[in-house]
N, C-alpha and C. Protein backbone atom coordinates (compact mmCIF):
# COMPACT_ATOMS: atom_id res chain seq x y z
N UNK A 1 98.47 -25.40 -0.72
CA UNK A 1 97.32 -25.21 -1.58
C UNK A 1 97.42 -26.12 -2.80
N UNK A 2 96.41 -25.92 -3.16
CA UNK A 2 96.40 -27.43 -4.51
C UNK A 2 96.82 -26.15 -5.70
N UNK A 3 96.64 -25.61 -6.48
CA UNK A 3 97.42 -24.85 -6.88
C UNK A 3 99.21 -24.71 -6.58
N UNK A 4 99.86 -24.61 -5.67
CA UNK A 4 101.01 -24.93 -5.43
C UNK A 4 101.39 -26.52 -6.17
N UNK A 5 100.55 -27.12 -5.41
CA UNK A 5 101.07 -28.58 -5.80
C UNK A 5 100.53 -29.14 -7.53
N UNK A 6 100.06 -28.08 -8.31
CA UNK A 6 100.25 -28.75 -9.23
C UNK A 6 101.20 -27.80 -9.99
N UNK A 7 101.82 -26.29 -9.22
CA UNK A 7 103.12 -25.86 -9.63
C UNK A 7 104.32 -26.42 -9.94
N UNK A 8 104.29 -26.86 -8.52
CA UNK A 8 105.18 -27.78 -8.33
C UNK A 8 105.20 -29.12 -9.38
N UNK A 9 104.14 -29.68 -9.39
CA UNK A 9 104.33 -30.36 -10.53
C UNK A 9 105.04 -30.52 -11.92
N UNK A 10 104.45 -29.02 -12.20
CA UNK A 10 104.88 -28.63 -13.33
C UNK A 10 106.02 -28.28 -13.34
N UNK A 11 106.68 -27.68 -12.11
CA UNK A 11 108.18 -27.63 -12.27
C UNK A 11 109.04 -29.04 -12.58
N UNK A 12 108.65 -30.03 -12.04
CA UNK A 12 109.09 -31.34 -11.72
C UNK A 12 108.91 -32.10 -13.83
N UNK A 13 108.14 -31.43 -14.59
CA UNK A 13 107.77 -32.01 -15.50
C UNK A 13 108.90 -32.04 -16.39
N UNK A 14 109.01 -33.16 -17.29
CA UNK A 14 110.21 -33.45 -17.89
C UNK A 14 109.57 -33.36 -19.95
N UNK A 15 110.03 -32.09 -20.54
CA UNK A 15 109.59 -32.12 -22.08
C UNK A 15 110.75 -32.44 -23.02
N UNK A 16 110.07 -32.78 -24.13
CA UNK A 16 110.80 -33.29 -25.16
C UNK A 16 110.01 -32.94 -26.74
N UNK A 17 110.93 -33.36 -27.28
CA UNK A 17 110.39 -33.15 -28.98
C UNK A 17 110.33 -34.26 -29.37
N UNK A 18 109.00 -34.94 -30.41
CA UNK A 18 108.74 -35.98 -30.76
C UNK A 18 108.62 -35.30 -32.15
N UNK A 19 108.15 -37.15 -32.37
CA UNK A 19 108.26 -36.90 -34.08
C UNK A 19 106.50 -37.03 -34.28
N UNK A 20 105.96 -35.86 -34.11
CA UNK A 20 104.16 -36.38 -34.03
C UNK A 20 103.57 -34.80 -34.79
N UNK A 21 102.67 -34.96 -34.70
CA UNK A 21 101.61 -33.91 -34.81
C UNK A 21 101.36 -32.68 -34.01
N UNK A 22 101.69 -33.11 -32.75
CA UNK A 22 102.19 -31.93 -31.81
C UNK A 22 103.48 -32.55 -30.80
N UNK A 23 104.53 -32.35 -31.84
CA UNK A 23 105.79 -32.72 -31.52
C UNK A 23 106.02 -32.27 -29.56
N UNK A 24 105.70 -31.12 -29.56
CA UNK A 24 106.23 -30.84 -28.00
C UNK A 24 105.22 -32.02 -26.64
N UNK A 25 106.07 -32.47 -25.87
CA UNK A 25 105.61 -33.89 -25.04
C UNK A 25 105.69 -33.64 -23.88
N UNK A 26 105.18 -33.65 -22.97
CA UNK A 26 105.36 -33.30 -21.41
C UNK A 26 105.24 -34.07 -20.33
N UNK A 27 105.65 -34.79 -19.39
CA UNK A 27 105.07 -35.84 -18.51
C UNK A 27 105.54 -35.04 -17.21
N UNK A 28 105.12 -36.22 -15.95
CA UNK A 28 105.41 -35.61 -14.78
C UNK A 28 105.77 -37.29 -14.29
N UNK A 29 106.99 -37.68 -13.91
CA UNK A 29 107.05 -39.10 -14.09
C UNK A 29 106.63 -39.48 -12.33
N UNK A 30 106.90 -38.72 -11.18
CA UNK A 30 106.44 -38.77 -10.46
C UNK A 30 104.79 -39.24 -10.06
N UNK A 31 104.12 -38.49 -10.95
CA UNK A 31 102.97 -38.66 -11.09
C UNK A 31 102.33 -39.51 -12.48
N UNK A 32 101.64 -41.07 -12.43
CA UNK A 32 101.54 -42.33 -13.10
C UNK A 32 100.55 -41.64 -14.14
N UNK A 33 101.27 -41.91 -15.74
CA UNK A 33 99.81 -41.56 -16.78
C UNK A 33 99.97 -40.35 -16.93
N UNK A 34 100.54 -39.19 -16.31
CA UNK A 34 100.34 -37.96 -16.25
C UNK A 34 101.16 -37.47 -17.40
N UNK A 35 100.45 -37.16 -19.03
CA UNK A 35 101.75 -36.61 -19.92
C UNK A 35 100.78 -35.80 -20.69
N UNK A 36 101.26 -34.89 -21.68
CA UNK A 36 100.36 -34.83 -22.40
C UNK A 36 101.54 -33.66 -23.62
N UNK A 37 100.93 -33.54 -24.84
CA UNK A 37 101.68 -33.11 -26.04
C UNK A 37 100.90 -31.55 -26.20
N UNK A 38 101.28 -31.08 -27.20
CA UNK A 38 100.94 -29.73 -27.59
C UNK A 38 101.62 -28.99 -28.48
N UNK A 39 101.33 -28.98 -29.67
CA UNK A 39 101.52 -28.03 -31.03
C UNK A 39 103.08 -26.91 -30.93
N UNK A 40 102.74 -26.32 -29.31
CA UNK A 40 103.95 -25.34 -29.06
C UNK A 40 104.35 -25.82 -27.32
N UNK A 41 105.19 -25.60 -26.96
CA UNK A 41 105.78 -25.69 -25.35
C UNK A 41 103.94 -25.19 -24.71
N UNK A 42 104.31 -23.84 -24.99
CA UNK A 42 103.26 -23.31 -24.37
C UNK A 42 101.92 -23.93 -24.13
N UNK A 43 101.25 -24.64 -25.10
CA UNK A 43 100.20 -25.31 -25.42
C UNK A 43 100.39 -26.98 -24.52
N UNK A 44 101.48 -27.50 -24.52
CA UNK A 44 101.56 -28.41 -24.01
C UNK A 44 101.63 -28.37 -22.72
N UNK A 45 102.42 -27.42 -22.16
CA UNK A 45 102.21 -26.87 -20.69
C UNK A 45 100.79 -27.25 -19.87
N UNK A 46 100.59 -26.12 -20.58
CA UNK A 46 98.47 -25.71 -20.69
C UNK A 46 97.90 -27.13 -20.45
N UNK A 47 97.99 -27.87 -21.85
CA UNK A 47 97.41 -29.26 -21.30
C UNK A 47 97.95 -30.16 -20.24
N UNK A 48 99.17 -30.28 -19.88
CA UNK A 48 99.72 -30.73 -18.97
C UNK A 48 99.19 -30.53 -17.86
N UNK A 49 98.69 -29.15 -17.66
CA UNK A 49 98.07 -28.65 -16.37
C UNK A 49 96.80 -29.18 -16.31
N UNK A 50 96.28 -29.25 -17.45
CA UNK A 50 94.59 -29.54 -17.21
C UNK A 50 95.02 -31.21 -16.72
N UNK A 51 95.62 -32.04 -17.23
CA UNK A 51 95.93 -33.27 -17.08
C UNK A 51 96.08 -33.53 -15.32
N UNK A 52 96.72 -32.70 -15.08
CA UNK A 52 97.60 -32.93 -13.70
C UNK A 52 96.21 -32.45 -13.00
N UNK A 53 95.17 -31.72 -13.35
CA UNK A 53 94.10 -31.25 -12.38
C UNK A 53 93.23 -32.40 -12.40
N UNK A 54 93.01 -32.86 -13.61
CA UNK A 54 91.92 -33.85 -13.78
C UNK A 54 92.30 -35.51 -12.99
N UNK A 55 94.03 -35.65 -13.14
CA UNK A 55 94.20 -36.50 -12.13
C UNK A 55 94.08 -36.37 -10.42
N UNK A 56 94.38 -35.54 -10.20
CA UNK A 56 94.55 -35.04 -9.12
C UNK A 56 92.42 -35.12 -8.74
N UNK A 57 92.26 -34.95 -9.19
CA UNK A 57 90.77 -35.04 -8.77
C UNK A 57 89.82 -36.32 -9.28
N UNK A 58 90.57 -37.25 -9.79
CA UNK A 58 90.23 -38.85 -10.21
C UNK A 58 90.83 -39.31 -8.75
N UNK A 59 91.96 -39.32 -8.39
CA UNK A 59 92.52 -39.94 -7.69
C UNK A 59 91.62 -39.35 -6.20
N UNK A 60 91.44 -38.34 -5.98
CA UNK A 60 90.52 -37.57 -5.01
C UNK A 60 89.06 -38.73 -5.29
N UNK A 61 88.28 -38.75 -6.00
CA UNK A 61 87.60 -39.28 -6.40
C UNK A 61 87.39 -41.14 -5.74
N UNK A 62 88.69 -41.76 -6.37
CA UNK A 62 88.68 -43.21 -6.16
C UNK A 62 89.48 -43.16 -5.07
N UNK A 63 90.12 -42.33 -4.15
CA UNK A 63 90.68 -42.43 -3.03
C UNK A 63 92.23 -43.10 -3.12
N UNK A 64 92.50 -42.83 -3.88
CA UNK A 64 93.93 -43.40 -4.33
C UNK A 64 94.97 -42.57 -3.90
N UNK A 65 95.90 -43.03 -3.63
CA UNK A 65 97.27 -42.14 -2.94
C UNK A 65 97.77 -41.14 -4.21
N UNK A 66 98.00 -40.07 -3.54
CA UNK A 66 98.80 -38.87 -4.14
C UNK A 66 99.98 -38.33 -3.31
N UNK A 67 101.12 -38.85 -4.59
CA UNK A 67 102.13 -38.54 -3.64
C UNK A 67 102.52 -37.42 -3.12
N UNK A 68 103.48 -37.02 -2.51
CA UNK A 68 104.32 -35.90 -2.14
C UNK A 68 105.02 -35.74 -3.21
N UNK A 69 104.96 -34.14 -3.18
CA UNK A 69 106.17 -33.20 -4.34
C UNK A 69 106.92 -32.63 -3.58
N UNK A 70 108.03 -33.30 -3.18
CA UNK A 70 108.58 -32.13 -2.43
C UNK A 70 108.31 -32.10 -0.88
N UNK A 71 107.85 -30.75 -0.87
CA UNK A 71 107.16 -30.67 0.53
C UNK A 71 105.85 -30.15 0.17
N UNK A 72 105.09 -30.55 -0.87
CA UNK A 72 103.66 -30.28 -1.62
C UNK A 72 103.51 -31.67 -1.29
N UNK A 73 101.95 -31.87 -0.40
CA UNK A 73 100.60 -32.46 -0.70
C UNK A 73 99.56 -32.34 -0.52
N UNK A 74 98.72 -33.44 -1.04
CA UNK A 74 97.53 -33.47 -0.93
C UNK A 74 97.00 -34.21 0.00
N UNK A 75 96.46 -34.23 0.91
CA UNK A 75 96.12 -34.85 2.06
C UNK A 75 94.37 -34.74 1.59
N UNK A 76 93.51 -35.94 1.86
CA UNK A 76 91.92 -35.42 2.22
C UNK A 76 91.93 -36.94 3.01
N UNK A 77 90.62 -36.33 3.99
CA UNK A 77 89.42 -37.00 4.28
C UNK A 77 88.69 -37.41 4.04
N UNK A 78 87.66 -38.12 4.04
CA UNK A 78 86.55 -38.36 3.57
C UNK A 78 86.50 -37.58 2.44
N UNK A 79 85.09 -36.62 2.27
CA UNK A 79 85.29 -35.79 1.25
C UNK A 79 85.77 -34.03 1.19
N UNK A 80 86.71 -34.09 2.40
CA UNK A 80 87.28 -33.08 2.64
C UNK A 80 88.80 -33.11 2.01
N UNK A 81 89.19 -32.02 1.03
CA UNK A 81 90.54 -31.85 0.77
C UNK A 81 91.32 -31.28 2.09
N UNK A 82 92.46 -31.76 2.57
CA UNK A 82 93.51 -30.42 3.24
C UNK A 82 94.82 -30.12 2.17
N UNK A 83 95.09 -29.12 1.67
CA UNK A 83 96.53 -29.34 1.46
C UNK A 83 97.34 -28.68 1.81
N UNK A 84 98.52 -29.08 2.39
CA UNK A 84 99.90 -28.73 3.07
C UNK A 84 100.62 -28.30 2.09
């Protein structure tokens, strides 16, 4: 399910403390561009997720490869999603 795979994602995500405005930083290095910051862990999470949905459905979009997590993907068709 696509839900799983952006769990999985998020497990895979690597945070840190910066020196910014919303010090807490989040990426998913697996997945290209995919980072995003947030005020508290929690908050950055949150956006992280919206990030990882909104790619995940750009790349759906322009037909661009999405990798495997694991044993999480995203497979589509035309304009049919499957996910494994």
């Amino acid at each position: 399910m696509l839900i799983e795979y952006i769990e999985e994602a998020l497990n895979r995500a690597h945070y840190e403390i910066i020196d910014d405005e919303e010090p807490f930083y989040g990426e998913v290095k697996e997945l290209p561009g995919v980072w995003a910051s947030g005020s508290t862990l929690e908050e950055c999470r949150r956006n992280l997720r919206e990030t990882i949905e909104g790619w995940i459905l750009l790349s759906i979009k322009k037909e661009l490869p999405i990798p495997n997590l694991g044993n999480k993907s995203i497979d589509f068709v035309s304009e049919s999603i499957i996910n494994s």
